[in-house]
C-alpha atoms as a PDB file:
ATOM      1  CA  UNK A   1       0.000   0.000   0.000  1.00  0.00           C
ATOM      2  CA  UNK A   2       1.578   3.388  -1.260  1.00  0.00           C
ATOM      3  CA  UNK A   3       0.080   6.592  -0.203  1.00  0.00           C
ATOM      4  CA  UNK A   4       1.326   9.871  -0.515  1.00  0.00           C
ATOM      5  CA  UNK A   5       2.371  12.286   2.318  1.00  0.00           C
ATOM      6  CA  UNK A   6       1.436  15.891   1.402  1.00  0.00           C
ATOM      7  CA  UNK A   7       3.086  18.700   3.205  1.00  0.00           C
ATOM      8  CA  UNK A   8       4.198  22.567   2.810  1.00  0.00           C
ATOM      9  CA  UNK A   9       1.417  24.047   2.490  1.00  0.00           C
ATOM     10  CA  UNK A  10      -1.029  26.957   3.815  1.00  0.00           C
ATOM     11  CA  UNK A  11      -2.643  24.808   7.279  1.00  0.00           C
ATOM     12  CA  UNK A  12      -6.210  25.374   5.720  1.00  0.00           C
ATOM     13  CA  UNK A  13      -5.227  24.571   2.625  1.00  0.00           C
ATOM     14  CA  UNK A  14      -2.989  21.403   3.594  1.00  0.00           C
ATOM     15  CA  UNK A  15      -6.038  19.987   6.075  1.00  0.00           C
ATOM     16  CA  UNK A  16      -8.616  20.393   3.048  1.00  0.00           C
ATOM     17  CA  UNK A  17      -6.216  18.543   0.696  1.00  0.00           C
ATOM     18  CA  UNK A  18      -5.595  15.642   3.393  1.00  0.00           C
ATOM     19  CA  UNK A  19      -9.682  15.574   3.896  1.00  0.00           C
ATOM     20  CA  UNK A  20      -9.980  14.878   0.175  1.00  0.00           C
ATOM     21  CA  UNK A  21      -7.030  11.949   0.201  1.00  0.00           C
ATOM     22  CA  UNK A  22      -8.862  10.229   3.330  1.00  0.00           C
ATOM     23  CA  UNK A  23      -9.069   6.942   2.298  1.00  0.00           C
ATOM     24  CA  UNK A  24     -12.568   6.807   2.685  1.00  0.00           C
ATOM     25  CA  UNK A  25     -13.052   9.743   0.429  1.00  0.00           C
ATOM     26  CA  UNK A  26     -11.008   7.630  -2.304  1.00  0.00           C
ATOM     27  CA  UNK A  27     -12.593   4.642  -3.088  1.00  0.00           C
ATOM     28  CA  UNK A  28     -15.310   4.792   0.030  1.00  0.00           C
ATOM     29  CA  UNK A  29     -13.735   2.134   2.245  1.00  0.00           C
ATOM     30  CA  UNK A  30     -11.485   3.328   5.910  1.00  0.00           C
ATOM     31  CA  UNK A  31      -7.988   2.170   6.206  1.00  0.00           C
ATOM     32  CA  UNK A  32      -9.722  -0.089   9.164  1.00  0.00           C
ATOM     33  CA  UNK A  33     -11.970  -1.741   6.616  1.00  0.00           C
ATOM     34  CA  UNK A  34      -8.785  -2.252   3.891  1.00  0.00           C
ATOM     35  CA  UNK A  35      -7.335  -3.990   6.685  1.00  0.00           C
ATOM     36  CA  UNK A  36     -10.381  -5.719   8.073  1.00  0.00           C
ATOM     37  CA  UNK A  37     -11.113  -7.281   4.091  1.00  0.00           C
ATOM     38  CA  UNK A  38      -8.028  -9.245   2.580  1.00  0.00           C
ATOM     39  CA  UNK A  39      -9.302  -8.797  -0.957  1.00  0.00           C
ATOM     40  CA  UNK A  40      -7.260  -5.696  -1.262  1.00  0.00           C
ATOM     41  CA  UNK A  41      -3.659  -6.787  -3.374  1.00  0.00           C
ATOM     42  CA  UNK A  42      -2.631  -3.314  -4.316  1.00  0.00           C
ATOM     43  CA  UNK A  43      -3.098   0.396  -3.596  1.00  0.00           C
ATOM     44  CA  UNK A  44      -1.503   3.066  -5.138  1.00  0.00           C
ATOM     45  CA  UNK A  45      -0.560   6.234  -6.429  1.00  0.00           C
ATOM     46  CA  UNK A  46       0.857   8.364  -9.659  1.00  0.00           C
ATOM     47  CA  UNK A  47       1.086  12.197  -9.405  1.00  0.00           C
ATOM     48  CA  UNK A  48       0.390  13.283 -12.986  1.00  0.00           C
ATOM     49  CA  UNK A  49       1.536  16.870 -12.153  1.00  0.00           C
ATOM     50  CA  UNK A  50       2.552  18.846 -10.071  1.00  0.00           C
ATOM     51  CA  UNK A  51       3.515  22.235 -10.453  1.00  0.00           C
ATOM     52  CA  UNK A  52       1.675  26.049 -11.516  1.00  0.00           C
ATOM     53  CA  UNK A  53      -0.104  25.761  -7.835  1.00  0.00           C
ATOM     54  CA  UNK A  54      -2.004  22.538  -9.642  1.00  0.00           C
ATOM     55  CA  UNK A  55      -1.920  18.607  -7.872  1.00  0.00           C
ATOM     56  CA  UNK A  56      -3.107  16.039 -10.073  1.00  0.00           C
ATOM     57  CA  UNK A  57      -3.445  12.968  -8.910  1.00  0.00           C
ATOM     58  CA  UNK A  58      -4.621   9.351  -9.514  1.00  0.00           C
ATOM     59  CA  UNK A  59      -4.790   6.358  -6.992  1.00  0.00           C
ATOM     60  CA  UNK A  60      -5.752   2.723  -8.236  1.00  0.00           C
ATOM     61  CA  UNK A  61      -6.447  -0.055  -6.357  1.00  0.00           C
ATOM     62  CA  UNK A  62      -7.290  -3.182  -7.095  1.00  0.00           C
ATOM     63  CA  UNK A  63      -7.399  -6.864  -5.841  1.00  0.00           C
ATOM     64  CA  UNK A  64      -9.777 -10.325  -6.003  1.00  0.00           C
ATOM     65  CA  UNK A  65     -12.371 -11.977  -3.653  1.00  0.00           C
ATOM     66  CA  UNK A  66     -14.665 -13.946  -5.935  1.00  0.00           C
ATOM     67  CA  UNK A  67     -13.088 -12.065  -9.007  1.00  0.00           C
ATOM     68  CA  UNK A  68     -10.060  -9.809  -9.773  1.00  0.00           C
ATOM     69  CA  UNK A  69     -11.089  -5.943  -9.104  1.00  0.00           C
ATOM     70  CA  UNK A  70      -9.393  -3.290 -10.303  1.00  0.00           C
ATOM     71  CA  UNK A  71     -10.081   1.040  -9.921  1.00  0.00           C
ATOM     72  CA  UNK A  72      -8.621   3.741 -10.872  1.00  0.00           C
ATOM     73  CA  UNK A  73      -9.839   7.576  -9.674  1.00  0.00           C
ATOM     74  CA  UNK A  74      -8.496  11.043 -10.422  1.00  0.00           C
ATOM     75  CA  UNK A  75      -8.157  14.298  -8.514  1.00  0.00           C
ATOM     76  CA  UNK A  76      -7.011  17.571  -9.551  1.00  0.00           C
ATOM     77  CA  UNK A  77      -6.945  20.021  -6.928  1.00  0.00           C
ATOM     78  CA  UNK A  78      -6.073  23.850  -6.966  1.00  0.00           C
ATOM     79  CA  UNK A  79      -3.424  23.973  -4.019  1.00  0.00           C
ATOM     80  CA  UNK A  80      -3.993  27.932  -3.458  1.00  0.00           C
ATOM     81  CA  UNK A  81      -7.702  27.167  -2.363  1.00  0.00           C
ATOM     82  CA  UNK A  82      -7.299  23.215  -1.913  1.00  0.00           C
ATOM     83  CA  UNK A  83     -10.719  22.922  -3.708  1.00  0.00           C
ATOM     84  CA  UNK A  84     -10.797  19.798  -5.682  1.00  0.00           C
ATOM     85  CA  UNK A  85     -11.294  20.813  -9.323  1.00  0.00           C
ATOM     86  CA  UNK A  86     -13.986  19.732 -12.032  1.00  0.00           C
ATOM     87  CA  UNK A  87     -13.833  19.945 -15.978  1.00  0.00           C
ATOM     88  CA  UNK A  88     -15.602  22.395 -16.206  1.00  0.00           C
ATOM     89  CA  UNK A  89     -13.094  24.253 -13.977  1.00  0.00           C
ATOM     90  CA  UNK A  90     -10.363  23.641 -16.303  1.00  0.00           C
ATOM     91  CA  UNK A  91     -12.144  23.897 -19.586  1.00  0.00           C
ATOM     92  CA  UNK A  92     -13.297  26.740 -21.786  1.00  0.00           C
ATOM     93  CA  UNK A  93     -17.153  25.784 -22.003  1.00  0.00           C
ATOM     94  CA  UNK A  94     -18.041  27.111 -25.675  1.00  0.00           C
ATOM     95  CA  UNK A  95     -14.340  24.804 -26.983  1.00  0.00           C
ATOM     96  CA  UNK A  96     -15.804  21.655 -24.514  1.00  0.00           C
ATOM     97  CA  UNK A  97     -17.549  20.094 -28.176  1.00  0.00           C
ATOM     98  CA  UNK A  98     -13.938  20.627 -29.891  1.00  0.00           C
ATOM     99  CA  UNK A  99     -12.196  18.611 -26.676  1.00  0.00           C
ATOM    100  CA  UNK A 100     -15.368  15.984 -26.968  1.00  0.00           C
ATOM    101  CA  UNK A 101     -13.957  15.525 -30.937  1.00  0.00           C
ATOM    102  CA  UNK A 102     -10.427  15.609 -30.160  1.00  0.00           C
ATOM    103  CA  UNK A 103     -10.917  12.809 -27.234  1.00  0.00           C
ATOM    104  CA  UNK A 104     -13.442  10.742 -29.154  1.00  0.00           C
ATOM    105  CA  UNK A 105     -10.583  10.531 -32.174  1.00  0.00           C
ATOM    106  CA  UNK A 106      -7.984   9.184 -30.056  1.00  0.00           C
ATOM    107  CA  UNK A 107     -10.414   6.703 -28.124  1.00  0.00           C
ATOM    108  CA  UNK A 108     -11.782   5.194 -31.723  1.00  0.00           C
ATOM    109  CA  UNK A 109      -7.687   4.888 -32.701  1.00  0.00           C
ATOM    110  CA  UNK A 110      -6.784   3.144 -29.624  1.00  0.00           C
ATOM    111  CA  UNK A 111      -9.166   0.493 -29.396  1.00  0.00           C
ATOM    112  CA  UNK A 112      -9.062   0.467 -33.182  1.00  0.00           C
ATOM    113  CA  UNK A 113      -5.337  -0.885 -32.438  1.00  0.00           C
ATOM    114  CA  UNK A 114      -6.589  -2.730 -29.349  1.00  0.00           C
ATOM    115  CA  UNK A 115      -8.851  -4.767 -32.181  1.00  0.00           C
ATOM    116  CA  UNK A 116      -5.839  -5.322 -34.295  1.00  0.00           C
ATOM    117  CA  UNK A 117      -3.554  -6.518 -31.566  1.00  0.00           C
ATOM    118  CA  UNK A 118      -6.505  -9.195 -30.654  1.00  0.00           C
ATOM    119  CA  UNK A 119      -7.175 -10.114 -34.435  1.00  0.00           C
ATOM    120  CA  UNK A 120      -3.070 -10.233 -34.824  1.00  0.00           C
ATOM    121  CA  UNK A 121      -2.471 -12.622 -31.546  1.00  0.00           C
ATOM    122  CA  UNK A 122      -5.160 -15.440 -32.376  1.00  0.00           C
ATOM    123  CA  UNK A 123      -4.281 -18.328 -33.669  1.00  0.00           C
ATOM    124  CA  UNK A 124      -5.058 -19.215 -37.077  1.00  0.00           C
ATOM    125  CA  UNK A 125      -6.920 -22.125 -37.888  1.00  0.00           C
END
């Protein structure tokens, strides 16, 4: 179990960023219940960036009781306010159907080359 240790910032600021990473606010279980269930094989974090006063982060977790589990969530938080920031936040509303385009072209070409990778590794017969 990795999880990161956030520090040097304004008190408010630091306690409303550490109220967001409470475990419970994660993936809704307590530390107590993580250690309580055995299912859990793997928690963890990547900080996407860091820097320009903005903290984006993404824990996973994932494990297996009757079958393998597996999640992933994101946060991006402004670390002048430590307000935990949405899309629309980020986003210039009127260019969101542009973005929509942009992401919906690069989801269609990866699993287009998820499909040939599959259709590639079968075995002929």
């Amino acid at each position: 179990m990795n999880y990161p240790v956030v520090s040097g910032l304004d008190p408010v600021v630091l306690r409303r960023v550490r109220a967001l990473f409470d475990f419970k606010n994660i993936f809704d279980y307590s530390l107590k219940e993580y250690r309580e269930d055995a299912w859990l094989s793997e928690f963890d974090y990547v900080v996407n960036y860091n820097a320009h006063h903005l903290l984006d982060i993404s824990f996973s977790q994932s494990g297996s009781g009757a079958y393998p589990d597996e999640h992933t969530k994101h946060f991006l938080i402004d670390l002048r306010s430590g307000k935990l920031l949405k899309a629309a936040d980020v986003f210039v509303a009127k260019k969101m159907p542009e973005l929509i385009a942009k992401v919906d072209l690069k989801l269609r070409a990866e699993l287009k080359g998820i499909l040939e990778a599959l259709l590639t590794a079968m075995p002929k017969t």
